[in-house]
Each structure stands twice: as C-alpha cells, then as structure tokens.
Protein backbone atom coordinates (compact mmCIF):
# COMPACT_ATOMS: atom_id res chain seq x y z
CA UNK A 1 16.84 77.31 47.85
CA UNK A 2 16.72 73.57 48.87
CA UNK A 3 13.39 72.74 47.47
CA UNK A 4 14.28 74.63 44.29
CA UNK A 5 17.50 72.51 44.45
CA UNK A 6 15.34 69.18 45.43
CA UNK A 7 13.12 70.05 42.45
CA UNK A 8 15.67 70.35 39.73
CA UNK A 9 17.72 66.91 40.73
CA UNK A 10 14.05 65.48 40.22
CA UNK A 11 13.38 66.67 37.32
CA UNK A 12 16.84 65.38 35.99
CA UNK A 13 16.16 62.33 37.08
CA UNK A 14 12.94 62.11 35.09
CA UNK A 15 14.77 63.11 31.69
CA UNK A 16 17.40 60.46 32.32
CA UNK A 17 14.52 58.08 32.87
CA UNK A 18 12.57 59.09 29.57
CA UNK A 19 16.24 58.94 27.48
CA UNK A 20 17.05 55.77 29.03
CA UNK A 21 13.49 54.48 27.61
CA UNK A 22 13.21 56.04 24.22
CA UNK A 23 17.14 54.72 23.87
CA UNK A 24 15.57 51.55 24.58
CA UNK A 25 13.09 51.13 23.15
CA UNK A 26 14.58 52.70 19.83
CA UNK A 27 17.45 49.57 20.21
CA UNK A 28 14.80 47.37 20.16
CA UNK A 29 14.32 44.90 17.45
CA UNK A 30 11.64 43.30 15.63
CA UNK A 31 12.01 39.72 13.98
CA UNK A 32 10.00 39.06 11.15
CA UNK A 33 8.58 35.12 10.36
CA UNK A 34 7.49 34.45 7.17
CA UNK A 35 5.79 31.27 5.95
CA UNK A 36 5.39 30.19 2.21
CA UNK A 37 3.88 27.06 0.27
CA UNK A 38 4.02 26.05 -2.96
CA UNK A 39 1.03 25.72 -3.60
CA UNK A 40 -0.23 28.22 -1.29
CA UNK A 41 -3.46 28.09 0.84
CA UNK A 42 -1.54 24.99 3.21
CA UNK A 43 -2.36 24.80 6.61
CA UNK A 44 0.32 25.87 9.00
CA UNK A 45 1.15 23.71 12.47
CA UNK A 46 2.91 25.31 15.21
CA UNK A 47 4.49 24.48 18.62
CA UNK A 48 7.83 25.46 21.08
CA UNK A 49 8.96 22.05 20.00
CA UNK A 50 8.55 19.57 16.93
CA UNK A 51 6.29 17.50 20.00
CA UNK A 52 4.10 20.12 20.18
CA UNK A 53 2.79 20.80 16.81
CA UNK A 54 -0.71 22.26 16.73
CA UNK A 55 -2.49 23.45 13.64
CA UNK A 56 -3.32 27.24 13.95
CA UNK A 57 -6.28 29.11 11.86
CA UNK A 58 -3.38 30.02 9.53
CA UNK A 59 -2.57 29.17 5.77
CA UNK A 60 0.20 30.01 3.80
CA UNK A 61 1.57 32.93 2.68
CA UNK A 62 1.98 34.27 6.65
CA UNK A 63 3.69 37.08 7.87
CA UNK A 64 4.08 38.15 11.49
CA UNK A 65 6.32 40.24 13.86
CA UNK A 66 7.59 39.59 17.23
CA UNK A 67 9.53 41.64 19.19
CA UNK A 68 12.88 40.76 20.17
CA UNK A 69 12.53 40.61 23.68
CA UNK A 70 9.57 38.51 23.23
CA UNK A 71 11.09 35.99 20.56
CA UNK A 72 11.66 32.36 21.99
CA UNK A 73 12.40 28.94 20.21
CA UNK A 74 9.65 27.69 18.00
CA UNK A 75 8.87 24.87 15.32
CA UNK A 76 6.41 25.16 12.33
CA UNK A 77 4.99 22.91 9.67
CA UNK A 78 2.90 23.03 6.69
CA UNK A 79 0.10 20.34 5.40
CA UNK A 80 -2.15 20.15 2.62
CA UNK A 81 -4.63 17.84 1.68
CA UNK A 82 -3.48 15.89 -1.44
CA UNK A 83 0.45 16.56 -0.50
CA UNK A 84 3.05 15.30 1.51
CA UNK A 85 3.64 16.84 4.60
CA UNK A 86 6.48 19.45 4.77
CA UNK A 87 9.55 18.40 7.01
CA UNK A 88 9.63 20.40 10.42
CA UNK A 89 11.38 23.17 10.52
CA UNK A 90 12.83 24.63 14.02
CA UNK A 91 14.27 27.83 14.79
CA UNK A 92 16.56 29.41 18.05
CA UNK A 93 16.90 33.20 18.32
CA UNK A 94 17.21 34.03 14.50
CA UNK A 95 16.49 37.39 14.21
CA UNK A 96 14.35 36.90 10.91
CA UNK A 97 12.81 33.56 9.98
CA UNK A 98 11.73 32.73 6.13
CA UNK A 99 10.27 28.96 5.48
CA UNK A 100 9.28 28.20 1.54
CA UNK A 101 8.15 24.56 1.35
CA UNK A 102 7.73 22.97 -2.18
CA UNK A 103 4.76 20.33 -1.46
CA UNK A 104 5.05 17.26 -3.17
CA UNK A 105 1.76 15.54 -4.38
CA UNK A 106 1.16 12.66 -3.46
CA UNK A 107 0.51 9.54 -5.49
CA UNK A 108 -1.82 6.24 -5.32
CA UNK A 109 -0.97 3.37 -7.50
CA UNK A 110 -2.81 0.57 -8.64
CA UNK A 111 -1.64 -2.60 -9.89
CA UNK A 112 -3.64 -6.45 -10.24
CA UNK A 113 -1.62 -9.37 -11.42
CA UNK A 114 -2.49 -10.78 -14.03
CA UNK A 115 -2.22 -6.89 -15.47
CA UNK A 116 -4.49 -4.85 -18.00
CA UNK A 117 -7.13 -4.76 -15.42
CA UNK A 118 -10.09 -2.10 -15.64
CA UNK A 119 -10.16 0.38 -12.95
CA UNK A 120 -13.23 0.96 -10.39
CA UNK A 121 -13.54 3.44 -8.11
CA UNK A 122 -15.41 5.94 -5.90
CA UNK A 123 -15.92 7.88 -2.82
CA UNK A 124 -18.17 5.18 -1.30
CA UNK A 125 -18.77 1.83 -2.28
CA UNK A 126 -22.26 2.07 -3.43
CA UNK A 127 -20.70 4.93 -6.09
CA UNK A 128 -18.05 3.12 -7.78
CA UNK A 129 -17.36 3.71 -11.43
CA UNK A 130 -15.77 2.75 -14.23
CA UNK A 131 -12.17 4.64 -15.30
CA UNK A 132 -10.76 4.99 -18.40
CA UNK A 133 -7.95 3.43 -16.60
CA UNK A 134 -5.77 0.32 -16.79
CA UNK A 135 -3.47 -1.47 -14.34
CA UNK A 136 -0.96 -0.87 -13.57
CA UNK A 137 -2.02 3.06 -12.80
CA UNK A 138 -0.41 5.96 -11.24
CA UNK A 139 -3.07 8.92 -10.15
CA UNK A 140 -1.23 12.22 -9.27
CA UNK A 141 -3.95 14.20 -9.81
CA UNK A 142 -4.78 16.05 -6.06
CA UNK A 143 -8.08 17.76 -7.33
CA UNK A 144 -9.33 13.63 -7.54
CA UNK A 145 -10.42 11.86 -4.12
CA UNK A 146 -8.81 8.64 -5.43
CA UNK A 147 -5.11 9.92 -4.87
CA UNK A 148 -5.60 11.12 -1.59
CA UNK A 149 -9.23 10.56 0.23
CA UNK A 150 -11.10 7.62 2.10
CA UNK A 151 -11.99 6.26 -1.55
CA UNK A 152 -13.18 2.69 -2.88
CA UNK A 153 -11.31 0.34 -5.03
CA UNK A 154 -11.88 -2.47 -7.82
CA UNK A 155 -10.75 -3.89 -10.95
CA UNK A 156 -12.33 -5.80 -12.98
CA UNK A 157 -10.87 -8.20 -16.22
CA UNK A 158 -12.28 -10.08 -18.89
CA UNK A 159 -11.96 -14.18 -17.68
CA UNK A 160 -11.02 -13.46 -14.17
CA UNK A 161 -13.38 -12.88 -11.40
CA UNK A 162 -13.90 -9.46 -10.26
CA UNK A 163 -11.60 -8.34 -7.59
CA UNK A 164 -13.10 -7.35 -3.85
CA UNK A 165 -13.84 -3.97 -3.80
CA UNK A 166 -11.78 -2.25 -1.32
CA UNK A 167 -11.33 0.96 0.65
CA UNK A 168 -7.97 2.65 1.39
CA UNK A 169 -8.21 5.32 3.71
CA UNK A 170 -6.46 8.34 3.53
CA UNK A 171 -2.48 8.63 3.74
CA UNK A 172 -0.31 10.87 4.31
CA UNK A 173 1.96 9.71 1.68
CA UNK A 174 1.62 7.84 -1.82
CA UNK A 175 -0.30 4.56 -1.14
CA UNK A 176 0.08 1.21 -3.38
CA UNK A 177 -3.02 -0.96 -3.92
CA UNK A 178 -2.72 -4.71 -5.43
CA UNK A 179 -4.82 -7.11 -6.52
CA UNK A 180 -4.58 -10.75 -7.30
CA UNK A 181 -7.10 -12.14 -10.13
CA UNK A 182 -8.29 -15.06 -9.93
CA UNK A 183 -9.53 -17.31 -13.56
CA UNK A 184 -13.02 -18.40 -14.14
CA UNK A 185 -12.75 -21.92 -13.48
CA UNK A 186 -13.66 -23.00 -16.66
CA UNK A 187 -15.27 -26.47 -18.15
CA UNK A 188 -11.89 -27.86 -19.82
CA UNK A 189 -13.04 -31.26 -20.15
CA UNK A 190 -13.36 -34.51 -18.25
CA UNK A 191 -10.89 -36.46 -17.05
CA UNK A 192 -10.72 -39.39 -14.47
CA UNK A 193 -7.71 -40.56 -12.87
CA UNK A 194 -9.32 -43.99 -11.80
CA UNK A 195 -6.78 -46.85 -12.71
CA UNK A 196 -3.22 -48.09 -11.16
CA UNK A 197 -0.57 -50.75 -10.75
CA UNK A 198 1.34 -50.33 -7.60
CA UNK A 199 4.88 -52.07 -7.51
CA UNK A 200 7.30 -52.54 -4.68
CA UNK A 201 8.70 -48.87 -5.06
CA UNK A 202 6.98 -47.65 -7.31
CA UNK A 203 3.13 -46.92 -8.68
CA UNK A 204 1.98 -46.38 -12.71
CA UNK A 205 -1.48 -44.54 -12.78
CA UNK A 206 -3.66 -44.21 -15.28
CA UNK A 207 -6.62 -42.04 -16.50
CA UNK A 208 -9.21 -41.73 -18.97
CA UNK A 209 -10.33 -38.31 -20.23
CA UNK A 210 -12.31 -36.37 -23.19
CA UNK A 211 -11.40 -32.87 -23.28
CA UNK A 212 -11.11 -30.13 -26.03
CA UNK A 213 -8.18 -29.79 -28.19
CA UNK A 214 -6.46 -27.11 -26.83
CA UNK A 215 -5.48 -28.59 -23.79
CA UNK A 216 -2.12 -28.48 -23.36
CA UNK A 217 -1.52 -31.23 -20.65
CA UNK A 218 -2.30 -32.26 -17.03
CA UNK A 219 -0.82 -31.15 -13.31
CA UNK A 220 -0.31 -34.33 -11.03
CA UNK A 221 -0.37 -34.60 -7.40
CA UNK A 222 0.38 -36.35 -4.51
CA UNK A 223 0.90 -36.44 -1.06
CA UNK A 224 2.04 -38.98 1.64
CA UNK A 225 -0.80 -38.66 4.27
CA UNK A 226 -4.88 -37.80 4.32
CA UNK A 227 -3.93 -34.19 6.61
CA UNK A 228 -0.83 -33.31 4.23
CA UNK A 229 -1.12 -30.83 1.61
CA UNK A 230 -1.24 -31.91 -1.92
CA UNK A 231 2.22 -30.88 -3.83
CA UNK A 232 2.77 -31.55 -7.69
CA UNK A 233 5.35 -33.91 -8.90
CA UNK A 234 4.38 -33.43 -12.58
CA UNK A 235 3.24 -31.75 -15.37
CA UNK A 236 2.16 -33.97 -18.30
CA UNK A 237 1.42 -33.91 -22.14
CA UNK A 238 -1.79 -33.85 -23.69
CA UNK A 239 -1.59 -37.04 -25.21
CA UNK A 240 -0.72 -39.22 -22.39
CA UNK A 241 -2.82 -41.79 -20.37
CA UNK A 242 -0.17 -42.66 -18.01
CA UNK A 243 2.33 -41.73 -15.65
CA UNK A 244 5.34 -43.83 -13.53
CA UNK A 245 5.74 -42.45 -10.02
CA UNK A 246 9.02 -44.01 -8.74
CA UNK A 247 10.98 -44.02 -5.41
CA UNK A 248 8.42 -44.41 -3.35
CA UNK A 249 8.27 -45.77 -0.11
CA UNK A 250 7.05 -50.35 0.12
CA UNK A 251 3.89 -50.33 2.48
CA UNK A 252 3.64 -46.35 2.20
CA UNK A 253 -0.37 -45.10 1.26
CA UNK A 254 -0.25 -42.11 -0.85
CA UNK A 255 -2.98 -40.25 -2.56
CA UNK A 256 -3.19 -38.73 -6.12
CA UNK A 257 -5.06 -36.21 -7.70
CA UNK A 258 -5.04 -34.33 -11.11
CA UNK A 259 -6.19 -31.90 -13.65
CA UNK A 260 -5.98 -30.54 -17.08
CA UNK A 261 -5.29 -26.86 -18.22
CA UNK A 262 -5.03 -24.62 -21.49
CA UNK A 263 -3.02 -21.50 -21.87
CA UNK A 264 -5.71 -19.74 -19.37
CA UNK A 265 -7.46 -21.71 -17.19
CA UNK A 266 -7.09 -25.25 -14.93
CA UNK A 267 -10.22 -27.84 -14.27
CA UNK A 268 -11.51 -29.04 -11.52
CA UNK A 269 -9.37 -31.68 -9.77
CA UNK A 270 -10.24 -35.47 -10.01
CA UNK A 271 -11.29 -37.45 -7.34
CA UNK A 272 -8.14 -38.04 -5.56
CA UNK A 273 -7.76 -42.07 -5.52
CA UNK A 274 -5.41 -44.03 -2.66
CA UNK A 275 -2.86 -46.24 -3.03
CA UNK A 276 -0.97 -48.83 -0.88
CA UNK A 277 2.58 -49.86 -2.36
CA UNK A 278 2.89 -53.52 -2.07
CA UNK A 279 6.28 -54.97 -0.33
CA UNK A 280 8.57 -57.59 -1.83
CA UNK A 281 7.21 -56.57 -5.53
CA UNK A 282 3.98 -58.40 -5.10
CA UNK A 283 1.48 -56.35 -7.76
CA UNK A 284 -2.16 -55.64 -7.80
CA UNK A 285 -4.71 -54.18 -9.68
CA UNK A 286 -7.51 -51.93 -9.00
C-alpha cells in the first residue's frame, strides 16, 4: 500500500512539473526586429552598444525573432555606398523593434573661381575625361563613382591654366572640391619703370612703355626694405608716364616695381628700381 502510495505522489509530481513547463513555456514571448532601408539592399551594423558596431552579413529588409528571455539591449545601423549613413538607433527591452531608415544620397560639388570651368574626371588619374559639366556642379547621382568613390578631379578653362588634377577619396558625407585658376600670363606690352626724382619726402617716378590699346592702366608697388613684401599703393591710367609718391620717409631706401593689365590678364613686373630720399630737399636725378 505504501509503494502504491509512494508511486502515485510521484507521478503527481511529474504532471505538476510538465504543467508548470507547458504553462511556461506557452507565457513565453517572442520579440520580433525588423530592419528596413530605403533603398533597400544597405548593409546592416550591429553591436550591445553604439561603441560596438560591427557590420553583419546582413542587408536590408531583415527580419528575426528572439525570445524573450533571451532579448538584451542592442544598437543597429544601416550604410550604403553612395548614402549617408543612418543615425544609430538603440533599443532596451522593447518587446518588438521596427527601424525604417530613409538614406540620403550623398552629394560632391565642384566649384573653380574664376567659374564656367570644364569638368574632368575619373576613377584614376590616367582615365580622366571630359564632362558635359560646368562649374559650379552638384553630382547626386550614386550609380556615378564621382559622387561617392576614390575618384580624380580637374577643370580646365579657356585663358587660365589647367587646374592640378586631384583625388578626393571617399566620404561618408557630401564633399566640396575648389579650385583657384590661375591667367595665362600674357604678352601685354612693354613697359619700363626706369626714371625718378627723389625729393625730401617725397619721390616722382617715371616710365616708358609701348603696349596694346586695350590696356587699361598699371599696378604700382613698393616696399620699404629688400626682405619686405611688395604691397601696391596704386593703380594708374593708361595714359600716364608718371606718378608722385608722397609722405615718405628723408634718408629712407624704398624699392618700386610695376605692371600693366587689360580686363583679363597682368604682365610681367618691371625691374624693380631703388631709391634713396634725399634730406633737407636736396634733389637728384637718375
């Protein structure tokens, strides 16, 4: 009677056991993650904390499901070549998880000052090409290697010297590339700045010159000492031969220097010439 007794608690015990587990394990949960791009196919970085971002073999659209007991915090991120990076995004114990990321292209623009500049470019620079393209230029297009990729620069434009070419590597946002033209110097005459009259304060210099007729005047410069840079004091019409630097400083040597320009480009300098300003108004010629 015992062990039939002995046997029966047992078995009781092993149906409270199996309820106990199917109660369980039917009060279990399951939480679902689901990860979405516009546009799809982006890579998706994981981690237990933004720090610890890894990229998985995973692209968007991704579905999974974890069990409750098993869920735990965890940060996720989406990239795609040609876009913007997606903000990260970090959840707790949410009990279902959706992420939908709108990627943003990105952008490279291209400007060169003076503008109207041709566009170059390619992936290296031995395969650089023309564009039909014209600074300044926005490229938004993320199917082309110049808006996002390693990729070779240049512009080019009529009376300037071509620009360097240059690589820009690749960003992970838009990227601006400038460029600064420089004129073909460009025969605009000769002129000699070769003649002066110094005064106590003050020295008049004078030039000859034969240049064509659409020069519109000459820049004039000076400066104090030989290791100081040259800084202009004036521009100067066409027409004249001669110029009246005042103010200056008795027994001071300065040193001159000018040239002529059009509407596009400047000359050479002159020869830069020295001059000694005489005390107590004593003049000489040179």
């Amino acid at each position: 009677m015992k062990e039939r007794t002995s046997v029966m608690m047992n078995e009781k015990l092993i149906y409270i056991f199996i309820f106990f587990a199917l109660f369980n394990l039917g009060c279990s949960k399951t939480v679902y993650e689901t990860i979405k791009s516009n546009p799809s196919q982006a890579d998706i970085y994981w981690g237990k904390t933004s720090a610890d971002l890894e990229k998985t073999e995973y692209k968007t659209p991704f579905k999974r499901s974890i069990p409750e007991s098993k869920l735990e915090p965890w940060c996720f991120q989406v990239k795609k070549d040609g876009y913007r990076k997606s903000k990260i995004f970090c959840r707790e114990k949410e009990l279902s998880w959706l992420i939908n990321v709108e990627l943003v292209p990105l952008k490279t623009t291209i400007t060169s000052e003076p503008p109207g500049a041709t566009i170059y470019w390619g992936p290296t620079k031995a395969k650089i090409h023309k564009t039909g393209y014209e600074t300044p230029h926005t490229e938004s297009d993320v199917n082309l290697g110049a808006n996002w990729k390693d990729w070779w620069f240049q512009v080019k434009k009529d009376e300037y010297n071509d620009s360097a070419i240059e690589i820009k590597a690749n960003e992970e946002s838009d990227r601006h590339i400038h460029f600064n033209l420089m004129p073909v110097k460009k025969d605009v005459g000769d002129n000699k700045l070769n003649q002066f009259t110094s005064q106590t304060n003050q020295v008049t210099l004078s030039w000859e010159y034969n240049i064509p007729a659409d020069i519109l005047g000459f820049e004039l410069e000076r400066r104090k000492e030989p290791d100081e840079q040259f800084k202009k004091i004036a521009d100067i019409g066409p027409n004249e031969t001669s110029y009246k630097d005042a103010g200056l400083i008795p027994g001071a040597t300065y040193y001159y220097r000018m040239r002529a320009f059009d509407a596009n480009f400047k000359s050479e300098y002159t020869d830069e010439i020295k001059v000694k300003i005489f005390d107590k108004g004593s003049a000489a010629k040179k």
